[in-house]
Structures are given as structure tokens and as C-alpha cells.
N, C-alpha and C. Protein backbone atom coordinates (compact mmCIF):
# COMPACT_ATOMS: atom_id res chain seq x y z
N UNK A 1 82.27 32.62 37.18
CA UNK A 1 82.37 33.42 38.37
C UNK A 1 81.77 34.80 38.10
N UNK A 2 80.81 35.39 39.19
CA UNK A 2 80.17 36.64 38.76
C UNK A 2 81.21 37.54 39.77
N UNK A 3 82.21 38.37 39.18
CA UNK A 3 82.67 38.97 39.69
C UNK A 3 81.60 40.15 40.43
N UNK A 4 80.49 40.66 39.60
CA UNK A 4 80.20 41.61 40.41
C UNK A 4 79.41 40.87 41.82
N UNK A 5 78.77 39.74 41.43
CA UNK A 5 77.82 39.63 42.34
C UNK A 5 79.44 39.18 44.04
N UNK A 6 80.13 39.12 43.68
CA UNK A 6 81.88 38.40 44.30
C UNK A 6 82.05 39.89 45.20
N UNK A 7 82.09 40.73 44.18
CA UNK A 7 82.45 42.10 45.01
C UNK A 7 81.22 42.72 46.05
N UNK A 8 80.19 42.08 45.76
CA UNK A 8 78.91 42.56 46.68
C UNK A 8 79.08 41.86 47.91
N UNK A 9 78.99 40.65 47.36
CA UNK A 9 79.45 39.97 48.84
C UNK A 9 80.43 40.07 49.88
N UNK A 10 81.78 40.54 49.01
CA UNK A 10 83.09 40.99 50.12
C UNK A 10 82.90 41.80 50.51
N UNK A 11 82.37 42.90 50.20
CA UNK A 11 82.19 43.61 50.76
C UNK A 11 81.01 44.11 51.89
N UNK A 12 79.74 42.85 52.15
CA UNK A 12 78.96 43.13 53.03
C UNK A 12 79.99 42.03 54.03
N UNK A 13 80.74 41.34 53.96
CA UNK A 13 81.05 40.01 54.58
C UNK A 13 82.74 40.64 55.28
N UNK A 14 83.51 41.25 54.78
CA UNK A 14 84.63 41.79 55.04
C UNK A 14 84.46 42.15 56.16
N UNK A 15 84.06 43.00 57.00
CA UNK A 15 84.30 43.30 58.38
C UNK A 15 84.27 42.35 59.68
N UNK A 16 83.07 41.73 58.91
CA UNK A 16 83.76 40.41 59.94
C UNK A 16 84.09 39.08 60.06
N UNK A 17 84.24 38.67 58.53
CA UNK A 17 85.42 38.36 58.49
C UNK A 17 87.02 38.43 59.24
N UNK A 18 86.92 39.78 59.16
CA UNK A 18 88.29 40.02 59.16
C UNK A 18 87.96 40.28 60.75
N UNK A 19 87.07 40.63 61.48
CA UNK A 19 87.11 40.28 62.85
C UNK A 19 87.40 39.01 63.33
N UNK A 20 86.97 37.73 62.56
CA UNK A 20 87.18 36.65 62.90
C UNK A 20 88.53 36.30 62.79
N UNK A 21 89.16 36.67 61.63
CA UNK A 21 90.79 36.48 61.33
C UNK A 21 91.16 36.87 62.93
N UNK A 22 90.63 38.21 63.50
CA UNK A 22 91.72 38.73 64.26
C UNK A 22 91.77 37.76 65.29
N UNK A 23 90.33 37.45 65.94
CA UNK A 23 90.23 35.85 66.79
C UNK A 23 91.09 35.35 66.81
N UNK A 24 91.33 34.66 65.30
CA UNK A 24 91.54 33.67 64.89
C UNK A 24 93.18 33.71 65.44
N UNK A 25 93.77 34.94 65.41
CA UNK A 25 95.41 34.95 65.89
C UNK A 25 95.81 35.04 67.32
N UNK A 26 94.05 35.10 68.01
CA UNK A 26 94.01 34.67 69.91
C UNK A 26 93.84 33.32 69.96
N UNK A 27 92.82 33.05 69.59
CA UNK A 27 92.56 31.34 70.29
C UNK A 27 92.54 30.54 68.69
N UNK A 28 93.24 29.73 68.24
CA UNK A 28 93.82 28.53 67.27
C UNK A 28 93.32 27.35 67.67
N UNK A 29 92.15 27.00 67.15
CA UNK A 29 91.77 25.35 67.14
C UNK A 29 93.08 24.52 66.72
N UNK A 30 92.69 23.39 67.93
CA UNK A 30 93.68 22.74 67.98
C UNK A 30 93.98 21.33 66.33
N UNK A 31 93.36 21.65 65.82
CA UNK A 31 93.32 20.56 64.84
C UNK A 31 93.13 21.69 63.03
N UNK A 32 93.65 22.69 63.26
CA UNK A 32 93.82 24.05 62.84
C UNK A 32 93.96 23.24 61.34
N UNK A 33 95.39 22.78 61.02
CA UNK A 33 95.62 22.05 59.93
C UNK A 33 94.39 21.28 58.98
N UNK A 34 94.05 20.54 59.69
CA UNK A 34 93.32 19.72 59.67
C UNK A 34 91.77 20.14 58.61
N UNK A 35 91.39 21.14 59.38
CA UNK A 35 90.02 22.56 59.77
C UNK A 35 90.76 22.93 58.15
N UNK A 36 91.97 23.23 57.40
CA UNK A 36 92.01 24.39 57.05
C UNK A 36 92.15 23.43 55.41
N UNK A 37 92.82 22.38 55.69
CA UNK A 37 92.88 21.18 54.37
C UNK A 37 91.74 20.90 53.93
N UNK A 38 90.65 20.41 55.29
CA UNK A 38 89.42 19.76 53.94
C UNK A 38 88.76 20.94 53.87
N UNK A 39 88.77 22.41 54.35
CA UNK A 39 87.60 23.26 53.81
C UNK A 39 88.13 23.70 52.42
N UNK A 40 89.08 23.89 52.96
CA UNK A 40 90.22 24.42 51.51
C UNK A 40 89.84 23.53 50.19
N UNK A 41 90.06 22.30 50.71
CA UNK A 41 89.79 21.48 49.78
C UNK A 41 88.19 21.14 49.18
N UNK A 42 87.51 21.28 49.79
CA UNK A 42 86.16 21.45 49.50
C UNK A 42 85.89 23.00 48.31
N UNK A 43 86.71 23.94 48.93
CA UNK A 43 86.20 25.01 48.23
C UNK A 43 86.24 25.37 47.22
N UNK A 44 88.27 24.08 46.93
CA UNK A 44 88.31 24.42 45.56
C UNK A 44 87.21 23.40 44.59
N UNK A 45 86.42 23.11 44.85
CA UNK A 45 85.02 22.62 44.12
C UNK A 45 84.14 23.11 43.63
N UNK A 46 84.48 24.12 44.07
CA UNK A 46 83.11 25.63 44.03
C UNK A 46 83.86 26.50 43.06
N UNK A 47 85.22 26.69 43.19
CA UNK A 47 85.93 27.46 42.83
C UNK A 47 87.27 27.77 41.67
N UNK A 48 87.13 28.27 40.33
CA UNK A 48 87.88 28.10 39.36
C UNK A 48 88.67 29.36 39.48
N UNK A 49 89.83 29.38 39.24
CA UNK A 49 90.71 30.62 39.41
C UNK A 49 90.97 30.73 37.82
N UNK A 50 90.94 30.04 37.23
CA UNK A 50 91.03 30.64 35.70
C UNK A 50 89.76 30.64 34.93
N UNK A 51 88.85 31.27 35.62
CA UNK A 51 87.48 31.77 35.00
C UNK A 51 87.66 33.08 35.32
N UNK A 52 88.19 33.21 37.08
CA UNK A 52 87.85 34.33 37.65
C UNK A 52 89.17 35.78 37.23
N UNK A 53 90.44 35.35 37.79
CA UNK A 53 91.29 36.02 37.18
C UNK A 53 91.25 37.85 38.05
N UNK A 54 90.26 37.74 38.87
CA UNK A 54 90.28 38.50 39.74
C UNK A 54 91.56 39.36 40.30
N UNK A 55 92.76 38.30 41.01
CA UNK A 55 92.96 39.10 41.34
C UNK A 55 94.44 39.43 40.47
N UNK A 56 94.59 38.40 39.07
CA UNK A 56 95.29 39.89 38.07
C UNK A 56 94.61 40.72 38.48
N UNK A 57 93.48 41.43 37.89
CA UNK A 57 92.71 42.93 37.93
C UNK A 57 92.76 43.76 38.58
N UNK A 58 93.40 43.49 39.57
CA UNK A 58 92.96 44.00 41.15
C UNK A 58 94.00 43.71 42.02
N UNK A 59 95.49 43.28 41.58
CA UNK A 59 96.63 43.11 42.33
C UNK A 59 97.51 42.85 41.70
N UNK A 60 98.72 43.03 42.35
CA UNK A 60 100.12 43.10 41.71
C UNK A 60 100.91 41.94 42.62
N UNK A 61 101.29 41.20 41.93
CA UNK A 61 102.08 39.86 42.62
C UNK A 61 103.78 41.28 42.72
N UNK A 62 104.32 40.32 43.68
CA UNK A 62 105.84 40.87 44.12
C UNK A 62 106.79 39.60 43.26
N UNK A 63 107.62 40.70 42.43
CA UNK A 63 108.36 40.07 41.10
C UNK A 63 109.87 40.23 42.04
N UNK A 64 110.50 38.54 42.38
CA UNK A 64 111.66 38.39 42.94
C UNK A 64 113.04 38.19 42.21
N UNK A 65 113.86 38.55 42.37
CA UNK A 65 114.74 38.67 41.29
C UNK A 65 114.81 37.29 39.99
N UNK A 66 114.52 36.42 40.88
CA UNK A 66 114.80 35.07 40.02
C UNK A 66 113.55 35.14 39.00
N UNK A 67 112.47 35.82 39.37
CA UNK A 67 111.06 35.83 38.80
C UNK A 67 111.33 36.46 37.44
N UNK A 68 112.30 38.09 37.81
CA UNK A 68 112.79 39.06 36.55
C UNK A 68 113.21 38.06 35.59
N UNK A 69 114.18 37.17 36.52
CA UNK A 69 115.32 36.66 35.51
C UNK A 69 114.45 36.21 34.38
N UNK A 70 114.01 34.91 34.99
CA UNK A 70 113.34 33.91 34.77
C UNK A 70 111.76 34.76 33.21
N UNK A 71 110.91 35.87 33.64
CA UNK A 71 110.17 36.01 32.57
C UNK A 71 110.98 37.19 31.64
N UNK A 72 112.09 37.62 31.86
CA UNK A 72 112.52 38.26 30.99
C UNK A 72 113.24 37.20 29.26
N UNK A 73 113.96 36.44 30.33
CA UNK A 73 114.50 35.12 29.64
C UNK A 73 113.55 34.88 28.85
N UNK A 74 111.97 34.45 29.48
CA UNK A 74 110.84 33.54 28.41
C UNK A 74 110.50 34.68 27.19
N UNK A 75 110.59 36.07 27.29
CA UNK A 75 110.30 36.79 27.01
C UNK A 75 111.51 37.66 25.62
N UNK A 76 112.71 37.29 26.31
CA UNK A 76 113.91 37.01 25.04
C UNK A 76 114.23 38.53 25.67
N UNK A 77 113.96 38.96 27.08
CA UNK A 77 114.59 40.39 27.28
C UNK A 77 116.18 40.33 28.30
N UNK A 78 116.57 41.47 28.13
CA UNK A 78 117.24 41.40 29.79
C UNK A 78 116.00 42.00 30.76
N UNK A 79 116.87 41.21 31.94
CA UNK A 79 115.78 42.09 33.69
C UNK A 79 115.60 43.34 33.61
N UNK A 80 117.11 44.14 33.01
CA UNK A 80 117.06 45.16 33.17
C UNK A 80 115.66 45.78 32.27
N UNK A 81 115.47 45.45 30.60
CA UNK A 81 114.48 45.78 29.89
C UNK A 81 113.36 45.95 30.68
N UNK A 82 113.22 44.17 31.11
CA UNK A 82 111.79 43.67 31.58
C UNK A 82 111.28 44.75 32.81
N UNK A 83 112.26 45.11 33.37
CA UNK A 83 112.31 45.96 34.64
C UNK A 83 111.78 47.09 33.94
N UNK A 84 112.48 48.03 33.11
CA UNK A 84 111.91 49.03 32.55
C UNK A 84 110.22 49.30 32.17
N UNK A 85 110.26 48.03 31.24
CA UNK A 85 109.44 48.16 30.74
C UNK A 85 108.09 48.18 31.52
N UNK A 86 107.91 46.43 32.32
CA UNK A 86 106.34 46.39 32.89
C UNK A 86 106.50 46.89 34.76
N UNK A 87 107.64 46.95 35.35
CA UNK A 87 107.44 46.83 36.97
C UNK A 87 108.26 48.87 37.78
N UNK A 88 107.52 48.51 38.45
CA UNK A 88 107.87 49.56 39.52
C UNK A 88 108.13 49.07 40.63
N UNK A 89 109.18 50.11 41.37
CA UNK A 89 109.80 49.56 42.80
C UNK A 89 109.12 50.50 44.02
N UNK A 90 108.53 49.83 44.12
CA UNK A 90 107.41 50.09 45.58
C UNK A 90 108.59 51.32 46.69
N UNK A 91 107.77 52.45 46.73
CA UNK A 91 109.30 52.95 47.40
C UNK A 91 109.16 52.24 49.06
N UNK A 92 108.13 52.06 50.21
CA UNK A 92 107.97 51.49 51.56
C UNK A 92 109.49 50.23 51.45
N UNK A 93 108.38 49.50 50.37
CA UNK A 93 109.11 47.82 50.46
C UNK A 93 110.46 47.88 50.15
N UNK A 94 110.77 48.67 48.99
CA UNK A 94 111.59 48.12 47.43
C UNK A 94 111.09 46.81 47.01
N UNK A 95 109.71 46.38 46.78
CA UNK A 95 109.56 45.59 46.14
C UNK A 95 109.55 46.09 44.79
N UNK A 96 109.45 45.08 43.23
CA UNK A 96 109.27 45.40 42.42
C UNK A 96 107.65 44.64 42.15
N UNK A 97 106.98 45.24 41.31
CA UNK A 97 105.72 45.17 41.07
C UNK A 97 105.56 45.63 39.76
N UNK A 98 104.08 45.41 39.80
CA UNK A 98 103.36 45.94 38.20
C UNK A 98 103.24 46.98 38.35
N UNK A 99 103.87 48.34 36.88
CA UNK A 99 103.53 49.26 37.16
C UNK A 99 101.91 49.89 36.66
N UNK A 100 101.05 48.41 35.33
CA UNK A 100 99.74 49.03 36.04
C UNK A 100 98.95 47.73 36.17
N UNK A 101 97.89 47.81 36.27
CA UNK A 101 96.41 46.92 36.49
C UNK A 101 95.67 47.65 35.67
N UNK A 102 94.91 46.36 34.95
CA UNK A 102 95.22 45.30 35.75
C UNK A 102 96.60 44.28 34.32
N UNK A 103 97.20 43.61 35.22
CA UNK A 103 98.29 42.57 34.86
C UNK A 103 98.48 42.99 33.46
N UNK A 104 99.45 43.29 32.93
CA UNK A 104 99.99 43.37 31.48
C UNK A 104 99.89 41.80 30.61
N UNK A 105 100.55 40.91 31.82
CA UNK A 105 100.22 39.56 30.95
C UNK A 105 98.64 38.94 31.25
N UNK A 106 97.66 39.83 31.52
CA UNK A 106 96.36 38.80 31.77
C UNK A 106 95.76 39.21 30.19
N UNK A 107 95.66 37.96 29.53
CA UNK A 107 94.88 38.33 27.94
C UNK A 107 93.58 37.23 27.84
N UNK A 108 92.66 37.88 27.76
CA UNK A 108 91.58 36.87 27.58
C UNK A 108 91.62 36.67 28.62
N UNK A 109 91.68 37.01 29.77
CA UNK A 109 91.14 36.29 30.85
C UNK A 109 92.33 35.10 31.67
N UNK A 110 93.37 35.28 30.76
CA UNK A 110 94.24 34.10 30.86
C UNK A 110 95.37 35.08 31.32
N UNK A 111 96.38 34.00 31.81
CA UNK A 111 97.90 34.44 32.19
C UNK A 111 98.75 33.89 30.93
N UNK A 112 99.46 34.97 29.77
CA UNK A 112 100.26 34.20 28.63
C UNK A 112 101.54 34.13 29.64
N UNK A 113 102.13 34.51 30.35
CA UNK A 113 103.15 33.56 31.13
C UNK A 113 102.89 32.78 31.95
N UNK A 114 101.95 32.31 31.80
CA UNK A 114 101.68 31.39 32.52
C UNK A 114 102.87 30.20 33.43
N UNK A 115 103.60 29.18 32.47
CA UNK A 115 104.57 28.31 32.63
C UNK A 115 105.52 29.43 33.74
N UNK A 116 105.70 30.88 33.37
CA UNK A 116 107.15 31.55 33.85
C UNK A 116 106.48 32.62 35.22
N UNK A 117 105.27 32.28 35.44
CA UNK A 117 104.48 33.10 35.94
C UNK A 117 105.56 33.70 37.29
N UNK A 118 105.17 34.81 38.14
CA UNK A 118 105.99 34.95 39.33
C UNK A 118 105.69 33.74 40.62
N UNK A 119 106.66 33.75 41.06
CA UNK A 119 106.05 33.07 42.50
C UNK A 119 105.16 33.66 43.11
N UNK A 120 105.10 34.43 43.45
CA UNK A 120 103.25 35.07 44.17
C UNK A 120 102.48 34.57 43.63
N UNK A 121 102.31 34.79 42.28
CA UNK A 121 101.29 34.25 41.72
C UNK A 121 100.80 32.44 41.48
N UNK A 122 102.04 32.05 41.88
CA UNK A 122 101.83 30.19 41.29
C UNK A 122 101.39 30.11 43.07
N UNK A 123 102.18 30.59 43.99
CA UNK A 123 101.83 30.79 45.42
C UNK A 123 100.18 31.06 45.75
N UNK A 124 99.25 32.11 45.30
CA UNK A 124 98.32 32.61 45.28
C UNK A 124 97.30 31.56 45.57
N UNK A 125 96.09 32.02 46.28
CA UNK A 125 96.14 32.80 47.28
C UNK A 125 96.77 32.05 48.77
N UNK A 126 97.66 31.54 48.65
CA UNK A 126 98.44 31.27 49.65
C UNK A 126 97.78 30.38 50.64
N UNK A 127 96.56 29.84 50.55
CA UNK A 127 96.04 28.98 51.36
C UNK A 127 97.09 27.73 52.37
N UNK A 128 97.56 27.35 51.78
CA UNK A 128 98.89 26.43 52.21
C UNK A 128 99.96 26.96 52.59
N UNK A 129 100.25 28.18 53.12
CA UNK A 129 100.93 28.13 53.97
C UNK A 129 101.17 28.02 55.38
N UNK A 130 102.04 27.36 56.22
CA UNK A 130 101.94 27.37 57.34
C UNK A 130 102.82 28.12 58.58
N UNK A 131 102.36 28.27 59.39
CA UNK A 131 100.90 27.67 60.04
C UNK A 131 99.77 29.10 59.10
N UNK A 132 98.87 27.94 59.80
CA UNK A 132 98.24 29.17 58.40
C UNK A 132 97.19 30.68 59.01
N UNK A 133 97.27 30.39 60.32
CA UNK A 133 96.73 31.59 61.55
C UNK A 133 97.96 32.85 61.09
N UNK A 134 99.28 32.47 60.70
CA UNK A 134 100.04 33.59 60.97
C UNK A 134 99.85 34.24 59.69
N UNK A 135 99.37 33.80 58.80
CA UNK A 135 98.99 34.75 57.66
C UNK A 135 97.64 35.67 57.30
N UNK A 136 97.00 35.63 58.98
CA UNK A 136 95.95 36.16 58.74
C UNK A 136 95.89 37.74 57.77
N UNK A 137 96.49 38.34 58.10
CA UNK A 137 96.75 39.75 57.54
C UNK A 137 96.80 39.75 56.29
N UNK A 138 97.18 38.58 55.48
CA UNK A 138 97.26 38.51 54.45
C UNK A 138 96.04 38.05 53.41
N UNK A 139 95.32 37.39 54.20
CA UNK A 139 93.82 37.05 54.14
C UNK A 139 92.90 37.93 54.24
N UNK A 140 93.16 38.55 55.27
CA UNK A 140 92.13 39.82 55.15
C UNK A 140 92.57 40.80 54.42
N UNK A 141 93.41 41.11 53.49
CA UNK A 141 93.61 41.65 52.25
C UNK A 141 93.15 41.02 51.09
N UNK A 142 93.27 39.71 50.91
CA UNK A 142 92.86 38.90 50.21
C UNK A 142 90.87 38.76 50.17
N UNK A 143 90.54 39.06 51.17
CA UNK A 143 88.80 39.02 51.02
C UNK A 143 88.57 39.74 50.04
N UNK A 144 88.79 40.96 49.55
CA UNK A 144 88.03 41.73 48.59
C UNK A 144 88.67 41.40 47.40
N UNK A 145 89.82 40.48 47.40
CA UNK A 145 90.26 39.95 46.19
C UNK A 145 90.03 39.09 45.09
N UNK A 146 89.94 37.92 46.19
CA UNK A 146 89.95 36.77 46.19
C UNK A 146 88.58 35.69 46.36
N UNK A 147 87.57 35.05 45.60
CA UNK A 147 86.58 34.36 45.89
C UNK A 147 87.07 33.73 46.49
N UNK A 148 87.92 32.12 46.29
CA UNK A 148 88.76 31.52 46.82
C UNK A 148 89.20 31.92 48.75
N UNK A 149 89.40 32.70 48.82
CA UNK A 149 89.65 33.02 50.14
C UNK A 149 88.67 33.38 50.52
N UNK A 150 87.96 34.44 50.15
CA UNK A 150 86.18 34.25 50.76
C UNK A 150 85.75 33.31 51.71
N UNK A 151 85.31 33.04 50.09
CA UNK A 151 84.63 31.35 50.25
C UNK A 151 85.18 30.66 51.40
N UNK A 152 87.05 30.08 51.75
CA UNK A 152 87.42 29.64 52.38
C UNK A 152 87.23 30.01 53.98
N UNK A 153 87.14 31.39 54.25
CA UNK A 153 87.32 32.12 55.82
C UNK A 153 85.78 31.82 55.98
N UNK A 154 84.99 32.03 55.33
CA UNK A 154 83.50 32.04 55.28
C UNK A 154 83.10 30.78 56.20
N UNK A 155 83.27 29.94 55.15
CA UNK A 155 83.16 28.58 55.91
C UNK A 155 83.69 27.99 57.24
N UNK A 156 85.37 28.34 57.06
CA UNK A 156 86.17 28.50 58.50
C UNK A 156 85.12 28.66 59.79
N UNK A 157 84.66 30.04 59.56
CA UNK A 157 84.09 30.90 60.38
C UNK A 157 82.85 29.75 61.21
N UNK A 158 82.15 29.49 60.03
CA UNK A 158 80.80 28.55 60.33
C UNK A 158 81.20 27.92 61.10
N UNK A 159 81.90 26.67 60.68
CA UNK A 159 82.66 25.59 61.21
C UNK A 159 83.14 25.93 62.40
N UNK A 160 84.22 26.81 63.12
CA UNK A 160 84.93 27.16 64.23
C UNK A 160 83.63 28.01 65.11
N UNK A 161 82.82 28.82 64.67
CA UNK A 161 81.70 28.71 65.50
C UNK A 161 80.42 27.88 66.22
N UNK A 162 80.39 27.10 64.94
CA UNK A 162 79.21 26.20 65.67
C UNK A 162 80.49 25.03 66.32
N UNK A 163 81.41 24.58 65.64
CA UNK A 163 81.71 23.19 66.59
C UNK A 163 82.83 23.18 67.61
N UNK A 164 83.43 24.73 68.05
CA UNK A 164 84.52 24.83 68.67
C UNK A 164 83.93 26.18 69.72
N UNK A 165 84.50 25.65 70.85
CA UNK A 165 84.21 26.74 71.96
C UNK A 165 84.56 27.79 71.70
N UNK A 166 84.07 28.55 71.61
CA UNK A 166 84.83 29.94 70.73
C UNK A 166 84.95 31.64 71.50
């Protein structure tokens, strides 16, 4: 994955994109599901998330209590430590997060918690959730992140323009 040539592209492609997202939360093809499985599924063909590692670099997954528990445990800490040590509490949210970037556990390119990873992250980039129009907002955060989602709205876009009244 060429990250730089990744960031050239989101960023000529992002605006409308993310115009289309906004569409996309007026008028919903009716076979939406459908539209969103095989592109999805096509894209991950194109697309390796453990080459790219992107958006460790460049984002902070939201660490849920069970998440603390859970990598402090793999880690032989208490929450409280683990808390100290790698996350900050978002003052808006109170989420807890990474306090830097990129990712403390990304080494080599890799996730070493991998097995204990957070849910955001085993979640990421959230393609499957449903319905999947209501997560637009989250997608269009995800463009400058994410090839994977790119790639995915990109195509969307094609597809819902040429073969759907739009």
C-alpha cells in the first residue's frame, strides 16, 4: 500500500465523496445491503489492512472498559496502570483513548496486541455495520484514513450513479 500516493488521492476525492455520503442519508437504494456486501467484498481484494496500518498512525480507537480490562490483563497490568500509562480521557466524550500517535502498540507495522486488540479496532473500519447509510459520518471521517473505505465509497458512488436514478 502506497500510503503517500493513498493520501493524494483522499484528499483530491474527499469532498465529494463526502457529498455523496450526504445523498446517500436522503435517497437509500433499495437493495442498499446488497450494493454494500459485494462492493465491500470485492474491495477487500484490492485491499490489505496489515500492510497498510494507516489508520494506527493516524487514529485512536475508543478503549471500553472491558477493552482496559481485557489489554491490561494481557499485559500483566492493572486498568488503573494501563490507564495511566498509554490512554487519555477525551474531555467532549469521556472517552478514553491513545494519549499519542501514532498507536503505542503498532511495531513493525504490526499490532503486538493484536489477539487483545480494542473493539474499535477488531470493528474497523466498520463496513458491516447496519444499516450502513446511518454511519455515514463516520465514513466520511474515515476517507482520509482509511484506503479500505475509500476504495469502498468510491466504487459505491460509480455504481449508485450510473445504475440507480439518482
Amino acid at each position: 500500500m502506497d500510503i503517500k500516493k493513498f493520501r493524494v488521492t483522499a484528499a483530491r476525492k474527499k469532498n465529494s465523496l463526502s457529498l455523496f455520503l450526504d445523498k446517500l442519508d436522503e435517497i437509500v437504494p433499495h437493495d442498499m445491503p446488497e450494493l454494500v456486501a459485494r462492493l465491500d467484498a470485492e474491495m477487500w481484494k484490492d485491499v490489505n489492512c496489515q500492510e497498510c496500518a494507516n489508520c494506527c498512525k493516524t487514529m485512536t480507537p475508543t478503549f471500553t472498559p472491558k477493552d482496559v480490562k481485557r489489554i491490561a490483563a494481557h499485559l500483566d497490568m492493572k486498568p488503573k496502570e494501563f490507564r495511566d500509562k498509554w490512554l487519555k480521557k477525551e474531555t467532549d466524550s469521556e472517552d478514553w483513548v491513545n494519549s499519542t500517535q501514532p498507536c503505542q502498540f503498532l511495531v513493525n507495522n504490526k499490532c503486538s496486541i493484536y489477539e487483545v486488540r480494542p473493539a474499535d479496532c477488531a470493528e474497523f473500519p466498520h463496513h458491516n455495520k447496519k444499516p450502513f447509510d446511518a454511519y455515514n459520518d463516520t465514513f466520511k471521517n474515515n476517507l482520509i484514513h482509511c484506503p479500505a473505505t475509500l476504495i469502498l465509497i468510491d466504487r459505491m458512488k460509480k455504481v449508485v450513479e450510473r445504475e440507480y436514478e439518482w
